[in-house]
C-alpha atoms as a PDB file:
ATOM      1  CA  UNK A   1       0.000   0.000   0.000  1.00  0.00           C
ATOM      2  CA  UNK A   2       1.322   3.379  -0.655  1.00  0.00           C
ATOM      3  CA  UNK A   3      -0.311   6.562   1.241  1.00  0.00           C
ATOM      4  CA  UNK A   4       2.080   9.604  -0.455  1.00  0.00           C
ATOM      5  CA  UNK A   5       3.337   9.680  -3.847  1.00  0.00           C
ATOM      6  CA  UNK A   6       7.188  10.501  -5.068  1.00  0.00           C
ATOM      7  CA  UNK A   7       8.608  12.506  -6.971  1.00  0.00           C
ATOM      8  CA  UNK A   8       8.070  10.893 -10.161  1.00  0.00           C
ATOM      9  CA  UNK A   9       4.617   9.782  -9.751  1.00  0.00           C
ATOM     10  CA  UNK A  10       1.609  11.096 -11.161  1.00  0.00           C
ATOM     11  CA  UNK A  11      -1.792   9.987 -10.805  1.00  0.00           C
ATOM     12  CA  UNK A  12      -3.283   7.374 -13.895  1.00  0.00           C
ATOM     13  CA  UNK A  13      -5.880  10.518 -14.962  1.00  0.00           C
ATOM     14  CA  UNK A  14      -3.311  13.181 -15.041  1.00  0.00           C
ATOM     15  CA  UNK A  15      -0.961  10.299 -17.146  1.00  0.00           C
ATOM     16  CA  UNK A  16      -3.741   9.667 -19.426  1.00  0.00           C
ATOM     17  CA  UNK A  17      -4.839  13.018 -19.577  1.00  0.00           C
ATOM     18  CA  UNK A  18      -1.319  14.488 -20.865  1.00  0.00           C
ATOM     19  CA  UNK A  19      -0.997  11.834 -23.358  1.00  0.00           C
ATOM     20  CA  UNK A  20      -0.832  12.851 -27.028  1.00  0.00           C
ATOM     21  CA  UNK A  21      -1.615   9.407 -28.120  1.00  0.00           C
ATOM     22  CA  UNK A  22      -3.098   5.990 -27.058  1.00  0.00           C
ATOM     23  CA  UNK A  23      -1.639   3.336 -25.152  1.00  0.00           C
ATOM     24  CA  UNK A  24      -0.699   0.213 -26.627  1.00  0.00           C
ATOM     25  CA  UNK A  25      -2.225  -3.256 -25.869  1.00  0.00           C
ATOM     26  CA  UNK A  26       1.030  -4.591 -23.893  1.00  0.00           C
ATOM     27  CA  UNK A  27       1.606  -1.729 -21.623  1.00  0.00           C
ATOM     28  CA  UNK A  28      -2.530  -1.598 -20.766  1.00  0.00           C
ATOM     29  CA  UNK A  29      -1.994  -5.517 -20.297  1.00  0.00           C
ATOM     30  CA  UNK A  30       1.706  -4.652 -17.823  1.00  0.00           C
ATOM     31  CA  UNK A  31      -0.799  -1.998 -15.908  1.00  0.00           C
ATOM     32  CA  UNK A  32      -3.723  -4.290 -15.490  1.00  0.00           C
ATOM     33  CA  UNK A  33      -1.514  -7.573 -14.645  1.00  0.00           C
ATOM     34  CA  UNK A  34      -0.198  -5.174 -11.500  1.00  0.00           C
ATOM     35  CA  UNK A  35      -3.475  -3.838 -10.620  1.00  0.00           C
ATOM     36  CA  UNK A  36      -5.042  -7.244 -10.518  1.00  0.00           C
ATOM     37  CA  UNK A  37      -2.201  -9.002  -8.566  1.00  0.00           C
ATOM     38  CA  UNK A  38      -2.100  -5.946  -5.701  1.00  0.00           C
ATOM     39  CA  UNK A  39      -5.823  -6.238  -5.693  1.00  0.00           C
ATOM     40  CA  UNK A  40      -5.553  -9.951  -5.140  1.00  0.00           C
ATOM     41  CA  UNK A  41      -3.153  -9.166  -2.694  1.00  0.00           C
ATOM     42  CA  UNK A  42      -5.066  -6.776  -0.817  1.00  0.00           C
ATOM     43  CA  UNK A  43      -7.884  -9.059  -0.544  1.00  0.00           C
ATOM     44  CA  UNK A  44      -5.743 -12.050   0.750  1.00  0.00           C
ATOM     45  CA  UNK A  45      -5.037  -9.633   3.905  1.00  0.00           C
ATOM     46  CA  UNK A  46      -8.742  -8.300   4.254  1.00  0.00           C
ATOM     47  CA  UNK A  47      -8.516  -5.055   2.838  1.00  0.00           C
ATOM     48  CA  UNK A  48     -11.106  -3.630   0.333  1.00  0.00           C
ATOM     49  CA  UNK A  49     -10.086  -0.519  -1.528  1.00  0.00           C
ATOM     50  CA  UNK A  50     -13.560  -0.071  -2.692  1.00  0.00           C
ATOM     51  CA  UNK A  51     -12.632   3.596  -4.814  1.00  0.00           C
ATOM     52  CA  UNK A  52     -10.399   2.124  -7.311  1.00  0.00           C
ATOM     53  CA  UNK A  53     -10.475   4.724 -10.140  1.00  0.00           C
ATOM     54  CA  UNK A  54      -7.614   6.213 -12.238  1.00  0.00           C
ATOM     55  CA  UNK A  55      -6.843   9.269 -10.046  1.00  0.00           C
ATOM     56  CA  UNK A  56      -6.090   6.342  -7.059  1.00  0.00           C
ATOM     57  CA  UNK A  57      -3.676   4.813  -8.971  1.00  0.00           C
ATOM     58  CA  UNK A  58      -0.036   6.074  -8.947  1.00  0.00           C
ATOM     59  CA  UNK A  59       2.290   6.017 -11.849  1.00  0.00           C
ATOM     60  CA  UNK A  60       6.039   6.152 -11.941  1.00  0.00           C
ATOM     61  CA  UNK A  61       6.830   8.902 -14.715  1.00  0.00           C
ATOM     62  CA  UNK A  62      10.587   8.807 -14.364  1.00  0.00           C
ATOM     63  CA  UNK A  63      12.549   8.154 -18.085  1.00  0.00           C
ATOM     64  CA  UNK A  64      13.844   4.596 -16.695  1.00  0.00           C
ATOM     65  CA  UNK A  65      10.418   3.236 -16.677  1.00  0.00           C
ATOM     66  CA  UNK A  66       8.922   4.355 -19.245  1.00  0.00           C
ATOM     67  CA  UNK A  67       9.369   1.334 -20.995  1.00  0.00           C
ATOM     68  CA  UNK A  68       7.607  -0.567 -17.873  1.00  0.00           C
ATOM     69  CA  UNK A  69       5.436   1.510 -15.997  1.00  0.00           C
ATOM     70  CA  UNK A  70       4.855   0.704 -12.322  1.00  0.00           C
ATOM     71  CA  UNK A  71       1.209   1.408 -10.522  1.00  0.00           C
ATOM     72  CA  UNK A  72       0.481   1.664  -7.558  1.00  0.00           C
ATOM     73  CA  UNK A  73      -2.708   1.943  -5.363  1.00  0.00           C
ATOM     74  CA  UNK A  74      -3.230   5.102  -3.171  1.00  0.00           C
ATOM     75  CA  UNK A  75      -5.831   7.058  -1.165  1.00  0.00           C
ATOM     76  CA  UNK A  76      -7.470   3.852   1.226  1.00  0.00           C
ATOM     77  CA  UNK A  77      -9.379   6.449   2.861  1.00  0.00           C
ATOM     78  CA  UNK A  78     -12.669   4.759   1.480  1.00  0.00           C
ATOM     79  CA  UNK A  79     -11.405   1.304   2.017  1.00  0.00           C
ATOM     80  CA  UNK A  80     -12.478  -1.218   4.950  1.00  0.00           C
ATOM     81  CA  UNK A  81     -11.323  -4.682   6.427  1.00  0.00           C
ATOM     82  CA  UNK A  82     -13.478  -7.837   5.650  1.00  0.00           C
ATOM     83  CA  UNK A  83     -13.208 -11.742   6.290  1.00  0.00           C
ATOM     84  CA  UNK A  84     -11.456 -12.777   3.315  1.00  0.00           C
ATOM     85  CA  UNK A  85     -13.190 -16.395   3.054  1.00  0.00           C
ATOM     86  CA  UNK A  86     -13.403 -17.984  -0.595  1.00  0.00           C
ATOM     87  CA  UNK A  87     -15.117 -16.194  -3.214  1.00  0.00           C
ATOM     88  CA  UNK A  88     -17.279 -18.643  -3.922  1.00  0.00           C
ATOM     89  CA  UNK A  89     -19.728 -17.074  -6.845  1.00  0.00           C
ATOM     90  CA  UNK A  90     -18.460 -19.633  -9.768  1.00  0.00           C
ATOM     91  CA  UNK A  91     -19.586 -22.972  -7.950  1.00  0.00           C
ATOM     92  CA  UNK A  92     -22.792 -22.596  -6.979  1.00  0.00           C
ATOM     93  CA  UNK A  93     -22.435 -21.741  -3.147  1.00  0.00           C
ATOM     94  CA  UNK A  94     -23.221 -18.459  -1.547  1.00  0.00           C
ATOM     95  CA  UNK A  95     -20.450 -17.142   0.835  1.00  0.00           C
ATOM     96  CA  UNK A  96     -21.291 -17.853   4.237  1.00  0.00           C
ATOM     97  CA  UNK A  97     -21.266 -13.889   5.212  1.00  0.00           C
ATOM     98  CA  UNK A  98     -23.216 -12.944   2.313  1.00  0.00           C
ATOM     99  CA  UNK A  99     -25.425 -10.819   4.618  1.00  0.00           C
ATOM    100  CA  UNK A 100     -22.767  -8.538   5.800  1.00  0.00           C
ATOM    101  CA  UNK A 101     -21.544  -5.579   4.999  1.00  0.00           C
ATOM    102  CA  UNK A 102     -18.376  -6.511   2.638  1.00  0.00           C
ATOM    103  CA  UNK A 103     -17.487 -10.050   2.351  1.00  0.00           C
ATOM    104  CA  UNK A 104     -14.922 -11.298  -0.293  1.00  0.00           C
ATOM    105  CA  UNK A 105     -17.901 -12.066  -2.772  1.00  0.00           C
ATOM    106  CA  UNK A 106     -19.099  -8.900  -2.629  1.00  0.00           C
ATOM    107  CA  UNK A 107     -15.235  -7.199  -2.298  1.00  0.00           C
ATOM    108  CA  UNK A 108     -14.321  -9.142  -5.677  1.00  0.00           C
ATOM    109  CA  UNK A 109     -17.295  -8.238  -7.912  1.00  0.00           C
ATOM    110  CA  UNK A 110     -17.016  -4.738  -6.839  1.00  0.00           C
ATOM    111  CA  UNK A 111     -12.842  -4.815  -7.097  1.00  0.00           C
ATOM    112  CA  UNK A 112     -13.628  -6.366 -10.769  1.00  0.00           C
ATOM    113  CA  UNK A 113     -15.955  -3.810 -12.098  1.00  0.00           C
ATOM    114  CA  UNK A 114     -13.494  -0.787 -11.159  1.00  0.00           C
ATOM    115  CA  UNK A 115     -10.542  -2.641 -12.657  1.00  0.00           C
ATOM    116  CA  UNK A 116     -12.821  -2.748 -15.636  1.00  0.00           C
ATOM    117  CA  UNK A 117     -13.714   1.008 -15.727  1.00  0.00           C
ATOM    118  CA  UNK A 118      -9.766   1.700 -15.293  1.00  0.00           C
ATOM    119  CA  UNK A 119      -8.931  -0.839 -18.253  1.00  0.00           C
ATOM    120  CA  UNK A 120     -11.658   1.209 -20.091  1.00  0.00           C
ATOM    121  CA  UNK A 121     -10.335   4.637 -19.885  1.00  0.00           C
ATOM    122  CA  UNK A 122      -6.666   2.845 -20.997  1.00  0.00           C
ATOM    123  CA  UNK A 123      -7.769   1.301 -23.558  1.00  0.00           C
ATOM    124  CA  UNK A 124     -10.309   4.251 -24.766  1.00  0.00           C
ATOM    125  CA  UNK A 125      -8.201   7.323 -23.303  1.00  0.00           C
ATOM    126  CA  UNK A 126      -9.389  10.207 -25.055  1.00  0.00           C
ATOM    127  CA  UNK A 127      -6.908  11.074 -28.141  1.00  0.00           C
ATOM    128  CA  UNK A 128      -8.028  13.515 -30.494  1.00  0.00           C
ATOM    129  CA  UNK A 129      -7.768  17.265 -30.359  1.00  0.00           C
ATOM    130  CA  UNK A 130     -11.621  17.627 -30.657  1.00  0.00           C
ATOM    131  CA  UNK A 131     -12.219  15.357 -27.169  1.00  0.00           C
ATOM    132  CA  UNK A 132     -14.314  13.070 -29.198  1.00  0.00           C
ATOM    133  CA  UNK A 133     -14.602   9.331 -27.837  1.00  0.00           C
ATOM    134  CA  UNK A 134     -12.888   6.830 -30.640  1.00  0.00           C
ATOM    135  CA  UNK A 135     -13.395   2.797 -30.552  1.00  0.00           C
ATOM    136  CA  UNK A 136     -10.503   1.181 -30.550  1.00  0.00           C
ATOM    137  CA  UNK A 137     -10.440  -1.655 -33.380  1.00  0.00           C
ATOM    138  CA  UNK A 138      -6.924  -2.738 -32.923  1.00  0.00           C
ATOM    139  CA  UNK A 139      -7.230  -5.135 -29.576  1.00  0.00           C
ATOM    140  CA  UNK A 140      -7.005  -8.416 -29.369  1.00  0.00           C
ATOM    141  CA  UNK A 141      -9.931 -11.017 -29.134  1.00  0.00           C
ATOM    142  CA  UNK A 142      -8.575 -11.662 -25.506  1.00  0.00           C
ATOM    143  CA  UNK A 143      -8.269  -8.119 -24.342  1.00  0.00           C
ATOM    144  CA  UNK A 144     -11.536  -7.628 -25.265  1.00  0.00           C
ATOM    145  CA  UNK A 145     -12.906 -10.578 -23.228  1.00  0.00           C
ATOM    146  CA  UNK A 146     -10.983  -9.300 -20.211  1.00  0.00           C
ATOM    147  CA  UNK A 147     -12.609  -6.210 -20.487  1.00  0.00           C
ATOM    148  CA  UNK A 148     -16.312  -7.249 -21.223  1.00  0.00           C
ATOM    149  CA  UNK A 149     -15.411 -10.100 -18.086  1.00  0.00           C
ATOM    150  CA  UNK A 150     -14.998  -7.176 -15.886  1.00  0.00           C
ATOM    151  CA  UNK A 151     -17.833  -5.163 -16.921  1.00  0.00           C
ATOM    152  CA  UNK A 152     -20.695  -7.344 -16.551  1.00  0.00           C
ATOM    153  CA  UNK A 153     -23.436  -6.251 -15.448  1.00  0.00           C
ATOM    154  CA  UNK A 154     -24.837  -8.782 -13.495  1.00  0.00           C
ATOM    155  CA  UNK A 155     -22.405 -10.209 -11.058  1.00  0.00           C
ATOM    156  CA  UNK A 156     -22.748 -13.655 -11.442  1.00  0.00           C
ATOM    157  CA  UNK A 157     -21.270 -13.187 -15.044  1.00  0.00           C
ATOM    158  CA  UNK A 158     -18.297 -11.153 -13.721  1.00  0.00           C
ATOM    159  CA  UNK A 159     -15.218 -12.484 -13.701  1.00  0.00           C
ATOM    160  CA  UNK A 160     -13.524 -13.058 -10.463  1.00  0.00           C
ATOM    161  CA  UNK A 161      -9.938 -11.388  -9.434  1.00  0.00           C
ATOM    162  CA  UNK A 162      -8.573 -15.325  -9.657  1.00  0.00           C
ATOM    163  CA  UNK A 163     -10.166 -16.165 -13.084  1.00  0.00           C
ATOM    164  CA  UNK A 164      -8.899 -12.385 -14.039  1.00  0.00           C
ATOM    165  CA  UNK A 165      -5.130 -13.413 -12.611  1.00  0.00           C
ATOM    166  CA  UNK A 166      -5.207 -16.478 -15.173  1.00  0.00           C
ATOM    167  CA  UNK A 167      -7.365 -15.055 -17.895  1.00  0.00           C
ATOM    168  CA  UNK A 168      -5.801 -16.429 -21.519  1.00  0.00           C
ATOM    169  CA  UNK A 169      -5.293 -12.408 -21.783  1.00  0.00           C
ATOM    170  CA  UNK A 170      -2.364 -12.407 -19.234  1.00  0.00           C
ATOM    171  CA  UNK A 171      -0.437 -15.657 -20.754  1.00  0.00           C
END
């Protein structure tokens, strides 16, 4: 967890927001494969960010890694503990705390969707001078299930964080 930024970090929005072009398919795939893993990792010790959005992620902007950006999670101020127990959405069984607050079925969906609304704005960054929204056409078939995996609406159809962490996408 990080709670103050360097020097050479910016925030993902202002990143995204000063770029003059879009980013490519491998670097959105190094961002989300580090996002995912500290979000599994996060949830193995209890802790639910719950606000993950591009201007709570942190990104180095220092010349020797540009060629491998490094995120980072900040601001936990809206996160919370929870019981960690097994996700259990894929086989059938409800979690055993489904009725309180935040349990680690209802931690992943939500943790799933953001990561899906960042992966959007990376992979559909504004780019043109007129701030017009552009498709992007040149993703890959697996990218593209990723993404749609995270957005689902309904949260049965959601992907987990584990199914996310071996998704065909990341090998």
């Amino acid at each position: 967890m990080v709670f103050e930024g360097g020097k050479n970090n910016i925030d993902l929005d202002v990143y995204l927001s000063n770029r003059r072009e879009r980013i490519c398919e491998s670097d959105i795939k190094a961002i989300m494969r580090q996002l995912v893993d500290a979000a599994t990792e996060m949830h193995s010790k209890g802790v639910f960010h719950q606000d993950i959005k591009t201007d709570n992620i942190i990104i180095e902007n220092s010349a020797e890694r540009l060629a491998h950006p490094r995120v980072k999670y900040i601001d936990f101020g809206c996160g919370v503990f929870f019981t960690p127990e097994a996700v259990t959405r894929r086989n059938g069984r409800k979690s055993p705390a489904l009725n309180l607050l935040f349990n680690a079925t209802k931690a992943d969906c939500i943790t799933v969707l953001q990561l899906g609304r960042v992966m959007d704005r990376l992979l559909h960054n504004i780019t043109s001078s007129k701030n017009m929204y552009s498709k992007r056409t040149d993703i890959s078939e697996n990218c593209e299930s990723f993404l749609l995996g995270c957005l689902a609406a309904n949260n049965e159809d959601r992907l987990t964080l584990e199914e996310l962490r071996n998704h065909p996408w990341f090998t």
